[in-house]
PDB file of N, CA and C in Angstrom:
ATOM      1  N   UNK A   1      43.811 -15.048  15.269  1.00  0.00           N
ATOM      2  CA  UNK A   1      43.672 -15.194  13.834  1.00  0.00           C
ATOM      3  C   UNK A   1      42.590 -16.222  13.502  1.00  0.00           C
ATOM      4  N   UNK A   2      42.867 -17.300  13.944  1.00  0.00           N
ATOM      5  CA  UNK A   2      41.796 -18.312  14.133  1.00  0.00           C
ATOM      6  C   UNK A   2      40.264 -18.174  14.365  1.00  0.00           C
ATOM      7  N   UNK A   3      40.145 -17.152  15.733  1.00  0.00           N
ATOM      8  CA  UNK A   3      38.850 -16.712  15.878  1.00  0.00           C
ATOM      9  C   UNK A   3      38.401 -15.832  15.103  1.00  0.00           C
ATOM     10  N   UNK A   4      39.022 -14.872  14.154  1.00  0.00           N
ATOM     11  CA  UNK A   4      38.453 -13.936  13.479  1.00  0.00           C
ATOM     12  C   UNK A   4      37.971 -14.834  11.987  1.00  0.00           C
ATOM     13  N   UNK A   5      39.009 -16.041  11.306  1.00  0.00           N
ATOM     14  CA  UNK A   5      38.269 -16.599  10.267  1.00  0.00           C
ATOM     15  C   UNK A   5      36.827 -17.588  10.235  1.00  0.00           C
ATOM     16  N   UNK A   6      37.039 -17.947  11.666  1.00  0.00           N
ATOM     17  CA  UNK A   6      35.755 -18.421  12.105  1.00  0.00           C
ATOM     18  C   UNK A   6      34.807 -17.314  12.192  1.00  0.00           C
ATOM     19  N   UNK A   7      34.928 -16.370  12.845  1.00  0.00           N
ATOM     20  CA  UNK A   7      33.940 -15.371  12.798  1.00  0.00           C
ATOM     21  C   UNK A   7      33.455 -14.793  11.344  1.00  0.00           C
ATOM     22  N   UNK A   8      33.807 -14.522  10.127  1.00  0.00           N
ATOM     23  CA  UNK A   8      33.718 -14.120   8.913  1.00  0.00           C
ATOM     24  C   UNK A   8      33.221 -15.208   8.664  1.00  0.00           C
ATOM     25  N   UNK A   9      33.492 -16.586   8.848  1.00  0.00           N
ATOM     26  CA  UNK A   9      33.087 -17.695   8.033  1.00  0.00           C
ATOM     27  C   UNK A   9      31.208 -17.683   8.924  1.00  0.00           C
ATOM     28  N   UNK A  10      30.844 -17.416   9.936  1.00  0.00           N
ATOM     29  CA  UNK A  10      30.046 -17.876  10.469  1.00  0.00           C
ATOM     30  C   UNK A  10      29.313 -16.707  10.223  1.00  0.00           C
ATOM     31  N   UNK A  11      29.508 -15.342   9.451  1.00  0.00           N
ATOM     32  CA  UNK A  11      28.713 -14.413   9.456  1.00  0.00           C
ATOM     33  C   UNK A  11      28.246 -14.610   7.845  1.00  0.00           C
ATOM     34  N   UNK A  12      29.141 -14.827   7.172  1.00  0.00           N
ATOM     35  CA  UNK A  12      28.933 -15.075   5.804  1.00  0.00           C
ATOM     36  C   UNK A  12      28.083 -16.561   5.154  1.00  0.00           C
ATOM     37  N   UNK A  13      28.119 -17.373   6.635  1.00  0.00           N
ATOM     38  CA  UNK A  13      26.751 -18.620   5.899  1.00  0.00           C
ATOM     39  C   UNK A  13      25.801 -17.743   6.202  1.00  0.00           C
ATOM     40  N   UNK A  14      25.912 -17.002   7.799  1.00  0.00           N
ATOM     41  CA  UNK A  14      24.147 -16.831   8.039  1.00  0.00           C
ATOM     42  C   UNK A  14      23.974 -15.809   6.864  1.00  0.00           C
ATOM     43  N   UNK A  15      24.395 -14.819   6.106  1.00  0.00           N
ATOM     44  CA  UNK A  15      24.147 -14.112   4.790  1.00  0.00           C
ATOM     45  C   UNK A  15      23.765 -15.186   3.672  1.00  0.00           C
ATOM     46  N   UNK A  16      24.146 -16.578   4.002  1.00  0.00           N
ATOM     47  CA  UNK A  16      23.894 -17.115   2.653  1.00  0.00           C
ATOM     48  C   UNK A  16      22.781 -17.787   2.888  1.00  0.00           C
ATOM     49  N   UNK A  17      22.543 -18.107   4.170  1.00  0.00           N
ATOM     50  CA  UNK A  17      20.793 -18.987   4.846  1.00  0.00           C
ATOM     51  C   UNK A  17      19.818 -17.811   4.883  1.00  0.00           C
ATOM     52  N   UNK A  18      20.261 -16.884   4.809  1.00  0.00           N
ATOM     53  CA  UNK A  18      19.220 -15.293   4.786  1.00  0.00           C
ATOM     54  C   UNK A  18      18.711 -15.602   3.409  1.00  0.00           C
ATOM     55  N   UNK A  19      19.820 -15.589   2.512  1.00  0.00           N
ATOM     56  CA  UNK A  19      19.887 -15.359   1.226  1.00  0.00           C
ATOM     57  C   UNK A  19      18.575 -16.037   0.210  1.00  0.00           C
ATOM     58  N   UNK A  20      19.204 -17.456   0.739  1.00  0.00           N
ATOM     59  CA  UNK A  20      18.526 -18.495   0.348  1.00  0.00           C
ATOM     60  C   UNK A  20      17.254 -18.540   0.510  1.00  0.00           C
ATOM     61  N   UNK A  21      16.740 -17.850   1.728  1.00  0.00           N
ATOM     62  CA  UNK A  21      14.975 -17.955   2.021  1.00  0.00           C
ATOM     63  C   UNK A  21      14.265 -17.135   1.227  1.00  0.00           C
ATOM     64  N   UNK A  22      15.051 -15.888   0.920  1.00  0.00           N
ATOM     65  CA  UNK A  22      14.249 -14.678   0.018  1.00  0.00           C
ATOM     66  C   UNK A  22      14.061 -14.990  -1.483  1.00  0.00           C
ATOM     67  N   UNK A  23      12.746 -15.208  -2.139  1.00  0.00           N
ATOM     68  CA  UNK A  23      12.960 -15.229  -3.370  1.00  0.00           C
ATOM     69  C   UNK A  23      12.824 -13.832  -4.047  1.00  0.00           C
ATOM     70  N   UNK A  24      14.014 -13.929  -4.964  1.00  0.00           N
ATOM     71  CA  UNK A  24      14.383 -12.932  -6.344  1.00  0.00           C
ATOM     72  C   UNK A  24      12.928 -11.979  -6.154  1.00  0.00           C
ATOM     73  N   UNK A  25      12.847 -10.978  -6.525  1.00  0.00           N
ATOM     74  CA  UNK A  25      11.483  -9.706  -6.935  1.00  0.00           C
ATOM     75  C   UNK A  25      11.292  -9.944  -8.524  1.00  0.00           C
ATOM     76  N   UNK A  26      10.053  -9.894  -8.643  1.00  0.00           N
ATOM     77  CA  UNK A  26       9.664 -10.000  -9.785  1.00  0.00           C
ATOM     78  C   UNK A  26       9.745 -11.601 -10.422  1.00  0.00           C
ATOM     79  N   UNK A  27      10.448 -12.618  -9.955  1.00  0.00           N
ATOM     80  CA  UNK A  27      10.551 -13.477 -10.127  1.00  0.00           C
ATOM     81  C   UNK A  27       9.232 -14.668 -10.502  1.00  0.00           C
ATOM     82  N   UNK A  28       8.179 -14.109  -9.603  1.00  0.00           N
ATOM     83  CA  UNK A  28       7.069 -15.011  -9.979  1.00  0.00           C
ATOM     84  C   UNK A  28       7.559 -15.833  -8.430  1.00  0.00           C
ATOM     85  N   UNK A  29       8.132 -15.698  -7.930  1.00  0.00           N
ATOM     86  CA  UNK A  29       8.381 -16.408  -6.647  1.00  0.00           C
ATOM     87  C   UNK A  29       7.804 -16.350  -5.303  1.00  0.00           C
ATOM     88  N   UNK A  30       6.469 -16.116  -5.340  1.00  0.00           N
ATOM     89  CA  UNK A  30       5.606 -16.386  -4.563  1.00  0.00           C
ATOM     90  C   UNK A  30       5.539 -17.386  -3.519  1.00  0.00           C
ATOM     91  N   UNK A  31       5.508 -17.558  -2.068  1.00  0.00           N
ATOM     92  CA  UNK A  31       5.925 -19.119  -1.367  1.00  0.00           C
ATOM     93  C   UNK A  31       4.789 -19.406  -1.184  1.00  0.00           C
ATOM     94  N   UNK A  32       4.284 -20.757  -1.062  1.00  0.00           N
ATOM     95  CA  UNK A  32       3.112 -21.499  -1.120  1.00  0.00           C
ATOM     96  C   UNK A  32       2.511 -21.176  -0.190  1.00  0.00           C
ATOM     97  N   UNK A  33       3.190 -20.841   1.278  1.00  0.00           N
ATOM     98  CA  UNK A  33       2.265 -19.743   2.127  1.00  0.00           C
ATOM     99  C   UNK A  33       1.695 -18.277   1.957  1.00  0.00           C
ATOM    100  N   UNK A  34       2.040 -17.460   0.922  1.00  0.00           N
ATOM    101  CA  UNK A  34       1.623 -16.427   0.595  1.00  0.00           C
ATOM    102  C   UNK A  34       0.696 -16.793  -0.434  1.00  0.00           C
ATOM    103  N   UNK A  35       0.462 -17.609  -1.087  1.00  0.00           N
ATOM    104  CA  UNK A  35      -0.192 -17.879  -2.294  1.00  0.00           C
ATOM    105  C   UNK A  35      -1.446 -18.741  -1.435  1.00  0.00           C
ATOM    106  N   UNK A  36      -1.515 -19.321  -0.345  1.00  0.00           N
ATOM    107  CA  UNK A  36      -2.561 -20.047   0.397  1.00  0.00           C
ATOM    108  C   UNK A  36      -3.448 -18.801   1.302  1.00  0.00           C
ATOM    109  N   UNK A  37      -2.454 -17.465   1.592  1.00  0.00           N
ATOM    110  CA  UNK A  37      -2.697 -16.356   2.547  1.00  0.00           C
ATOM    111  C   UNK A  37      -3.791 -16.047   1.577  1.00  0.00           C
ATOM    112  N   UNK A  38      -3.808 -15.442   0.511  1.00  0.00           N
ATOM    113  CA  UNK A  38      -3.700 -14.907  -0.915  1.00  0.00           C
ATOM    114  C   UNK A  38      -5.353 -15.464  -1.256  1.00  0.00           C
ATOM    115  N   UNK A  39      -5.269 -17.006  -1.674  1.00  0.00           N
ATOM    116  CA  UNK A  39      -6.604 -17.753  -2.028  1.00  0.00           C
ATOM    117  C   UNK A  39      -7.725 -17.309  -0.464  1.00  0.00           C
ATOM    118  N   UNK A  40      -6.863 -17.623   0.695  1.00  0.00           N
ATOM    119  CA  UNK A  40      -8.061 -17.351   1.398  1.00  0.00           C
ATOM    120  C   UNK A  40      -9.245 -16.336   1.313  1.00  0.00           C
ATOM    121  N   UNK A  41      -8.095 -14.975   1.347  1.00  0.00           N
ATOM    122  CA  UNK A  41      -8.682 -13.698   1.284  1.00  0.00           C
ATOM    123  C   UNK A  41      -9.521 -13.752   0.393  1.00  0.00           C
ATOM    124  N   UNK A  42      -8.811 -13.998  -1.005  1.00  0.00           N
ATOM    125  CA  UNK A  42      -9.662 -14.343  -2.277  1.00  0.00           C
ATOM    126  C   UNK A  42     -11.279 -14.664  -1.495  1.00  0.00           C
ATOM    127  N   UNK A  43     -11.371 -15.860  -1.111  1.00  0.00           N
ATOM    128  CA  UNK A  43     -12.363 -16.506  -1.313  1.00  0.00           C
ATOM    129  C   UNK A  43     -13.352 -15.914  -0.175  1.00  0.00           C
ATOM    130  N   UNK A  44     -12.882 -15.874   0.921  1.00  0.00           N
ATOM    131  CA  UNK A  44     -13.633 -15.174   2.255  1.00  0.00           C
ATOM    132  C   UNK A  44     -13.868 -13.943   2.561  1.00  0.00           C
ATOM    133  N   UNK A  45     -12.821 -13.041   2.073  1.00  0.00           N
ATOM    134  CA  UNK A  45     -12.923 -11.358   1.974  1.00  0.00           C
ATOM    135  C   UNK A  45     -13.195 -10.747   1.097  1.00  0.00           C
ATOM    136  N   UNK A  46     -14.477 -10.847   0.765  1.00  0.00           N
ATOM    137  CA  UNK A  46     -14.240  -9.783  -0.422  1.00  0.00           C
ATOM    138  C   UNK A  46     -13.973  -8.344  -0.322  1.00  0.00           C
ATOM    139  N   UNK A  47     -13.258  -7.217  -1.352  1.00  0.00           N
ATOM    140  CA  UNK A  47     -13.619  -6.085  -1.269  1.00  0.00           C
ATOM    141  C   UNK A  47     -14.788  -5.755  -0.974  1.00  0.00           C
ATOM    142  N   UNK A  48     -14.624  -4.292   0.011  1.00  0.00           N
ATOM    143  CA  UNK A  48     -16.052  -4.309   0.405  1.00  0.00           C
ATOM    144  C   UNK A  48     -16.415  -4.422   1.627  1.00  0.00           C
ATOM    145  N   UNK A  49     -15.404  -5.531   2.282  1.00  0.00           N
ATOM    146  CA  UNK A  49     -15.659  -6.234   4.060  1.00  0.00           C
ATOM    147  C   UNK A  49     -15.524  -5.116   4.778  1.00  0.00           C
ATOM    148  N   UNK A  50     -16.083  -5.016   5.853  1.00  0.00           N
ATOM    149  CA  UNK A  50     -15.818  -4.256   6.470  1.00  0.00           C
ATOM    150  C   UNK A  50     -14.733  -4.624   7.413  1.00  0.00           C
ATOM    151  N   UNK A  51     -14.635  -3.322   8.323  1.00  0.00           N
ATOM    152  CA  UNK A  51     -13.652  -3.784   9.831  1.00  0.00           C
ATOM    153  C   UNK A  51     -13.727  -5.014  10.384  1.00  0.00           C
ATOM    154  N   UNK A  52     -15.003  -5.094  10.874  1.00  0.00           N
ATOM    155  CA  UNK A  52     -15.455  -5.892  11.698  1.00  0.00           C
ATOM    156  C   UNK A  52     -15.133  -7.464  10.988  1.00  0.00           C
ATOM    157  N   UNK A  53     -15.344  -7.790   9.471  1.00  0.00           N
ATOM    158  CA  UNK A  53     -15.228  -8.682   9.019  1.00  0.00           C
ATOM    159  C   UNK A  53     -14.472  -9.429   8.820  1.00  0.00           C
ATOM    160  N   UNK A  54     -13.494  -8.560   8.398  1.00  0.00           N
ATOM    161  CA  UNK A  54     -11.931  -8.250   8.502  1.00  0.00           C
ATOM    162  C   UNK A  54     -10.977  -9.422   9.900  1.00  0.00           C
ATOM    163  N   UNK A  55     -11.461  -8.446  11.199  1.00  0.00           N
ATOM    164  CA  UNK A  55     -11.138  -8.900  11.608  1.00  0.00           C
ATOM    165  C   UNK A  55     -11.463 -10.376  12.733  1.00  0.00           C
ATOM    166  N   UNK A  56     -12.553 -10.487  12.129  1.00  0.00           N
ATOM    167  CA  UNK A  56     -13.673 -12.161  12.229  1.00  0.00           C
ATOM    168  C   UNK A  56     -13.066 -13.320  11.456  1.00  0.00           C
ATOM    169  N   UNK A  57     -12.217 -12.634  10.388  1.00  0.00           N
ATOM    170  CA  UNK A  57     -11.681 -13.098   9.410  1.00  0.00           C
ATOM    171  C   UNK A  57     -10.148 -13.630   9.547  1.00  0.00           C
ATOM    172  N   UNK A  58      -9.570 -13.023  10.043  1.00  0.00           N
ATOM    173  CA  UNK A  58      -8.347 -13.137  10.746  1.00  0.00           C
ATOM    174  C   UNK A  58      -8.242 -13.846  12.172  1.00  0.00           C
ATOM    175  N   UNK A  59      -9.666 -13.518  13.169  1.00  0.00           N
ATOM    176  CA  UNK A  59      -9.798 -14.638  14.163  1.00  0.00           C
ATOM    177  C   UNK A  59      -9.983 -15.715  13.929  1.00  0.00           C
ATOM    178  N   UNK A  60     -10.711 -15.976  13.049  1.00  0.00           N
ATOM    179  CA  UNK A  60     -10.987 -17.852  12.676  1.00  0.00           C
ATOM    180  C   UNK A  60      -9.646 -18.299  12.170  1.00  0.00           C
ATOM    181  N   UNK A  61      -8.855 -17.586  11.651  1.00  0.00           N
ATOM    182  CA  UNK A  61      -7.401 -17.945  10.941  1.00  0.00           C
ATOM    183  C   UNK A  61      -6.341 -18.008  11.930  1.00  0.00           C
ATOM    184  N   UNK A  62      -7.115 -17.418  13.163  1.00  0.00           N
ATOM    185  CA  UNK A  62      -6.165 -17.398  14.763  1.00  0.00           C
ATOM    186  C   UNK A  62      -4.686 -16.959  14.585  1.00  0.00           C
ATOM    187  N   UNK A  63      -5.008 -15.419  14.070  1.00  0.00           N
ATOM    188  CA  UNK A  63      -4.064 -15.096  13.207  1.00  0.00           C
ATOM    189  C   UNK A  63      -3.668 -13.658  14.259  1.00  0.00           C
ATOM    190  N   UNK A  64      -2.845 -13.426  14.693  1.00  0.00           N
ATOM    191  CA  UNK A  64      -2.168 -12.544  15.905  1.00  0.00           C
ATOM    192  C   UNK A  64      -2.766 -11.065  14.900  1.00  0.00           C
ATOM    193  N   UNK A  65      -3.374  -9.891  15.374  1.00  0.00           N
ATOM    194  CA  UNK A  65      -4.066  -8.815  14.631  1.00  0.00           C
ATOM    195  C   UNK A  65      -4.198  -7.577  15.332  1.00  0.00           C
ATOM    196  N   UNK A  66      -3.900  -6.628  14.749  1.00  0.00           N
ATOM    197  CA  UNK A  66      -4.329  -5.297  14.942  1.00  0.00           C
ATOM    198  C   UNK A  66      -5.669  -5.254  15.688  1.00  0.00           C
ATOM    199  N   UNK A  67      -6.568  -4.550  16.646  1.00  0.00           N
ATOM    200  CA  UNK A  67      -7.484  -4.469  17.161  1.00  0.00           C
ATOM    201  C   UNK A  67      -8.588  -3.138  16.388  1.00  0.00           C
ATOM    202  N   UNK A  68      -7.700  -2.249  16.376  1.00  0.00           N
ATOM    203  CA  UNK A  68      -8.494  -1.003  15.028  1.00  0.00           C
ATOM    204  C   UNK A  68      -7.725  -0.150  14.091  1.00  0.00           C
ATOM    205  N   UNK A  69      -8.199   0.122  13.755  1.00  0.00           N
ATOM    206  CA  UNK A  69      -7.135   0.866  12.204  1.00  0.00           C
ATOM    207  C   UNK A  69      -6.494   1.672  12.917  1.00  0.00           C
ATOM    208  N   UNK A  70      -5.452   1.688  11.988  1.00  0.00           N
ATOM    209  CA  UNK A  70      -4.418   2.765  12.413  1.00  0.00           C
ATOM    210  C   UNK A  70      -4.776   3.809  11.142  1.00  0.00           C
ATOM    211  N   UNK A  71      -3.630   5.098  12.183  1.00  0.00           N
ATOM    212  CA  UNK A  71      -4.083   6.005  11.001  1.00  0.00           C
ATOM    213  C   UNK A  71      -4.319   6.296   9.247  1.00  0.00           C
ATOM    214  N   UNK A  72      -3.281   5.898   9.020  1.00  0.00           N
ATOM    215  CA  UNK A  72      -3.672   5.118   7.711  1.00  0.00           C
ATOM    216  C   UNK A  72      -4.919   4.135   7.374  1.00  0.00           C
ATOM    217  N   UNK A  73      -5.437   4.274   8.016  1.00  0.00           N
ATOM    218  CA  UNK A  73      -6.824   3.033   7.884  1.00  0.00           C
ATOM    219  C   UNK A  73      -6.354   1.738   7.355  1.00  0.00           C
ATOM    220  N   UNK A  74      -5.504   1.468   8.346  1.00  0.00           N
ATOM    221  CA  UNK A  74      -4.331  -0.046   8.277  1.00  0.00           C
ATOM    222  C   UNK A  74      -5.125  -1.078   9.234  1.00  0.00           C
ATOM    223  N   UNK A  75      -5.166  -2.338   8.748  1.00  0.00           N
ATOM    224  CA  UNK A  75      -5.491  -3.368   9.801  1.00  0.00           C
ATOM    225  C   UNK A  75      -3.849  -4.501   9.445  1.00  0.00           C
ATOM    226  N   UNK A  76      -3.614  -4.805  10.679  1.00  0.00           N
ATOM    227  CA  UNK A  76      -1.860  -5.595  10.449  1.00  0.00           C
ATOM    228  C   UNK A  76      -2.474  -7.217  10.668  1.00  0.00           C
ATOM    229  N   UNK A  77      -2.596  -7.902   9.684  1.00  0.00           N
ATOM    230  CA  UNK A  77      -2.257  -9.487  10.670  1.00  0.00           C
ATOM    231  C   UNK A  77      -1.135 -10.357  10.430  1.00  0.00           C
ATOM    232  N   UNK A  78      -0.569 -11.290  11.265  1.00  0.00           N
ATOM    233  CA  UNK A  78       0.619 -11.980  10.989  1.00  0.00           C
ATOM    234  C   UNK A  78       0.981 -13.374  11.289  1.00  0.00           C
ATOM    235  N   UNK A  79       1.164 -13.859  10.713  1.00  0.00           N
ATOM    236  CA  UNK A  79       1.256 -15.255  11.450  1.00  0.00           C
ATOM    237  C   UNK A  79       2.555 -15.714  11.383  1.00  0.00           C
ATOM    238  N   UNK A  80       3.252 -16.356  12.811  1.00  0.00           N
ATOM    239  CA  UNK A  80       3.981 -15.968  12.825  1.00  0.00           C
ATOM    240  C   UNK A  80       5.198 -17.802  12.395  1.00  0.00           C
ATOM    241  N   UNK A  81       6.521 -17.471  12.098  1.00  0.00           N
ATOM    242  CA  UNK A  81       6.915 -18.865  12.064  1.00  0.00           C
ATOM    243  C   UNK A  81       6.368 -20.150  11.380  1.00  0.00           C
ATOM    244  N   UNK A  82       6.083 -19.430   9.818  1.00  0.00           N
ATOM    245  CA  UNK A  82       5.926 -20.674   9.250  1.00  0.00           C
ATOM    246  C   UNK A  82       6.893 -21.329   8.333  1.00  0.00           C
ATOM    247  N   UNK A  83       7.910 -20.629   8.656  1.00  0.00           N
ATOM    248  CA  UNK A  83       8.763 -21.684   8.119  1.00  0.00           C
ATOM    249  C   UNK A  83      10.355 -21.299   8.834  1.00  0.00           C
ATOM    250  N   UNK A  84      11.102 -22.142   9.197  1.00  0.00           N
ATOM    251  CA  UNK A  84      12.045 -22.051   9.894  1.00  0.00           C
ATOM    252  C   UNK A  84      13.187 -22.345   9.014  1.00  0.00           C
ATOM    253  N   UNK A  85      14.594 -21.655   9.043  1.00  0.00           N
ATOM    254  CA  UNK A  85      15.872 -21.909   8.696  1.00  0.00           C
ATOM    255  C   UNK A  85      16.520 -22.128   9.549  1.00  0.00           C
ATOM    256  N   UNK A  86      17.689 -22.375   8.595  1.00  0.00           N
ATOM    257  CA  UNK A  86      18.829 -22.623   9.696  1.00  0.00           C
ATOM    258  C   UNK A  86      19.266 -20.804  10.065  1.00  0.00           C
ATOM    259  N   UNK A  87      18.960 -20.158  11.290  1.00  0.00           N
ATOM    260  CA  UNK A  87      19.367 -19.244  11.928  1.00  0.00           C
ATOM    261  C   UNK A  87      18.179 -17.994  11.510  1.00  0.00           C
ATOM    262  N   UNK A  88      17.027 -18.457  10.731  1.00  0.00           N
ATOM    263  CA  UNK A  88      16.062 -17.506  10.294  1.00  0.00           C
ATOM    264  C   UNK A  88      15.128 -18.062  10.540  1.00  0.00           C
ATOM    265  N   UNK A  89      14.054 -17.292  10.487  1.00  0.00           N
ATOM    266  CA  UNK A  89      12.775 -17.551  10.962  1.00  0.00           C
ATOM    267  C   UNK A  89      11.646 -17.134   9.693  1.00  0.00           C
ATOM    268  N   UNK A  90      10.169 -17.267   9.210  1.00  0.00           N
ATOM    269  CA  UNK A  90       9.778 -16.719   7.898  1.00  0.00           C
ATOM    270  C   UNK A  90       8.466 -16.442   8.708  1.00  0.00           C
ATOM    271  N   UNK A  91       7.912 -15.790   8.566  1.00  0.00           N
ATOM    272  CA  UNK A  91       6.045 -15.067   9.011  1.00  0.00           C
ATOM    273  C   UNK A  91       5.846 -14.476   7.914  1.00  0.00           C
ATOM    274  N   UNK A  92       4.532 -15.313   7.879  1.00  0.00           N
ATOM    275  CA  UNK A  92       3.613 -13.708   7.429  1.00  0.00           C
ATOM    276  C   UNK A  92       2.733 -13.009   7.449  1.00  0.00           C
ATOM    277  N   UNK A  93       3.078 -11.710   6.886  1.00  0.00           N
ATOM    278  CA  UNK A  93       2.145 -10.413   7.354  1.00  0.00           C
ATOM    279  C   UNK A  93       1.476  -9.964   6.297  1.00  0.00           C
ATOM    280  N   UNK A  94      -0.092  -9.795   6.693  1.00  0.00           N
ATOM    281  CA  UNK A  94      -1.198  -9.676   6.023  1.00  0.00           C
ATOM    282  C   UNK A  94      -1.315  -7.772   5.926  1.00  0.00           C
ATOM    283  N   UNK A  95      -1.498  -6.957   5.181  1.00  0.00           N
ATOM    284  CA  UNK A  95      -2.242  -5.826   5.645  1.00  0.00           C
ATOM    285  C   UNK A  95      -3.044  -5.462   4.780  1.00  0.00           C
ATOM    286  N   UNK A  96      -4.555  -4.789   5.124  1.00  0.00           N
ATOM    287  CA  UNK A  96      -5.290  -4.759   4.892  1.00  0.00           C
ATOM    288  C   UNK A  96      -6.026  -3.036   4.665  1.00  0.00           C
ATOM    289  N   UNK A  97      -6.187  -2.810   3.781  1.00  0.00           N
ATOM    290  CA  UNK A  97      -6.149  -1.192   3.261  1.00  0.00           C
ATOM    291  C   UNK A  97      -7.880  -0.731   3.121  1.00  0.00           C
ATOM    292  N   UNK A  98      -8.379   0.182   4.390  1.00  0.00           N
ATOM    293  CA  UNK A  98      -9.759   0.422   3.822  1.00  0.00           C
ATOM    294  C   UNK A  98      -9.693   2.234   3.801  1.00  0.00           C
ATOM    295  N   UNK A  99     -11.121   2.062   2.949  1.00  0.00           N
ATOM    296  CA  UNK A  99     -11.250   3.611   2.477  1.00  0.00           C
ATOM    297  C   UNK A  99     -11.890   3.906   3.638  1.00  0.00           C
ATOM    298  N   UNK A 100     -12.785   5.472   3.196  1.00  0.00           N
ATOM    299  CA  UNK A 100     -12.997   6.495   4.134  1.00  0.00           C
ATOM    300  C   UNK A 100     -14.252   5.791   5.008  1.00  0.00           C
ATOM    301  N   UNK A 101     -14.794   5.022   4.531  1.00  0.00           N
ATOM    302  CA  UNK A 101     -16.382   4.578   5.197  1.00  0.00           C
ATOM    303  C   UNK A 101     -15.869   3.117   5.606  1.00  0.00           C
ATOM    304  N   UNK A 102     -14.725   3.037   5.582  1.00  0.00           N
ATOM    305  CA  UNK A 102     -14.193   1.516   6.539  1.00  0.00           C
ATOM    306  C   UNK A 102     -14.332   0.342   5.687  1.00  0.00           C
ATOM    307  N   UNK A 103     -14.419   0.006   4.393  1.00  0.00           N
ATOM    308  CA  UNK A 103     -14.668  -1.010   3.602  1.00  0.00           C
ATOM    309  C   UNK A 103     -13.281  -1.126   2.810  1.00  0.00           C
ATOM    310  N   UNK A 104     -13.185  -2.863   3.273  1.00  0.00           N
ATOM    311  CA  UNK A 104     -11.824  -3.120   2.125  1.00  0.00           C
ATOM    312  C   UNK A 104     -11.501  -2.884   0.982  1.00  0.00           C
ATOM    313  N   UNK A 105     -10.153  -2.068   0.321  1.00  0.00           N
ATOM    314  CA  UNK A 105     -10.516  -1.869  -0.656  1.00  0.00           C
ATOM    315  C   UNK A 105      -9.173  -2.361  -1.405  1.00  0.00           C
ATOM    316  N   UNK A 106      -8.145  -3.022  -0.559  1.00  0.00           N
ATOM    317  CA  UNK A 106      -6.891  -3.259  -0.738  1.00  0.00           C
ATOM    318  C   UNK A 106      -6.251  -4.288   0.487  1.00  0.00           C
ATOM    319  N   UNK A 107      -5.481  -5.167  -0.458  1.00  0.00           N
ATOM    320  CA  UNK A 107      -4.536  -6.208   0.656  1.00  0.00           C
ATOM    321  C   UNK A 107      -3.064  -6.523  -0.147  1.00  0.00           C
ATOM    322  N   UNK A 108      -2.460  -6.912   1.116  1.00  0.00           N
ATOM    323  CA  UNK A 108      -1.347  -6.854   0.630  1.00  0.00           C
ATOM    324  C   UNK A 108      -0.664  -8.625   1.670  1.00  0.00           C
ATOM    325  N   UNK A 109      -0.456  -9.621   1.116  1.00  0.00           N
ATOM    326  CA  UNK A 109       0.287 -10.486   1.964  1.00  0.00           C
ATOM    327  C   UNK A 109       1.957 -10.586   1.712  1.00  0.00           C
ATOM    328  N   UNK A 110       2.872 -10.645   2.172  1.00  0.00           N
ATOM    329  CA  UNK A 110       4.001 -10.755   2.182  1.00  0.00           C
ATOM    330  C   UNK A 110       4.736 -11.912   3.217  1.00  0.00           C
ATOM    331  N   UNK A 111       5.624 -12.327   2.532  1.00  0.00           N
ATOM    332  CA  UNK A 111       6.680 -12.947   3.772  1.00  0.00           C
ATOM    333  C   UNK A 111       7.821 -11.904   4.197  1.00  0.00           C
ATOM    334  N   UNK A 112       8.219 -12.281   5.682  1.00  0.00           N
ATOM    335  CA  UNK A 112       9.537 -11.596   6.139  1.00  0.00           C
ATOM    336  C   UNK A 112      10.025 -12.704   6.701  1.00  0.00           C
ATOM    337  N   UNK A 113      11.655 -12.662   6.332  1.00  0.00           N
ATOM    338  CA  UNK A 113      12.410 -13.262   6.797  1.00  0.00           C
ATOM    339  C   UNK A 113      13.465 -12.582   7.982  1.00  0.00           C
ATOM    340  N   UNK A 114      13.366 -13.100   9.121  1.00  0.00           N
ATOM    341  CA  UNK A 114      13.906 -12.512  10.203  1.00  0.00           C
ATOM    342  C   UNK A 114      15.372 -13.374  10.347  1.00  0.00           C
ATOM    343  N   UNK A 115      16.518 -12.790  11.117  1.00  0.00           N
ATOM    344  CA  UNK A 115      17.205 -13.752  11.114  1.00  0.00           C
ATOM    345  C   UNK A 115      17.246 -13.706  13.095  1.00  0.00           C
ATOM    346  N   UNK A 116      17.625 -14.724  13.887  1.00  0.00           N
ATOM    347  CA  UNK A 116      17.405 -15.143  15.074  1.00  0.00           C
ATOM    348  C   UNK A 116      18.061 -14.572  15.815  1.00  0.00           C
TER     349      UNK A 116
END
């Protein structure tokens, strides 16, 4: 009996340390690492970059990366563990959307929260 209220009790914090890392949608809750991901691109990538730039762009940021598009003409980058919980982990993942002649024409940064 004992071990099972411990067990519910210990499944139901890590739901509430999950909880806690994700901010609300739509909220305007952006984390200061997605919003720093965000300015970079801003400032260093413009639409337009190519592949190659792309991913010159993501090496100086020593940022773990896709090597060539995937079918979708996807480039993935991620960085990983920047912010730690109690029993979660937070990265984030960059992706990068080009058209038919290989030029950026779309990005997307996000956080994921993993739990351990």
């Amino acid at each position: 009996m004992r071990r099972r209220v411990f067990g519910r009790a210990l499944l139901a914090l890590g739901f509430l340390a999950l909880a806690g890392c994700v901010s609300a949608p739509g909220g305007g809750g952006k984390s200061r690492h997605v919003r720093h991901y965000e300015e970079l691109i801003r400032r260093d990538l413009p639409l337009g970059s190519s592949v190659a730039e792309t991913i010159a762009f993501l090496e100086e940021q020593k940022t773990l990366h896709s090597e060539t598009l995937t079918f979708e003409r996807t480039l993935y980058g991620t960085v990983s563990n920047v912010k730690d919980g109690f029993m979660v982990r937070t990265d984030i993942r960059m992706l990068f959307y080009f058209d038919k002649r290989e030029r950026l024409k779309d990005y997307r940064v996000e956080e994921i929260v993993a739990m351990f």
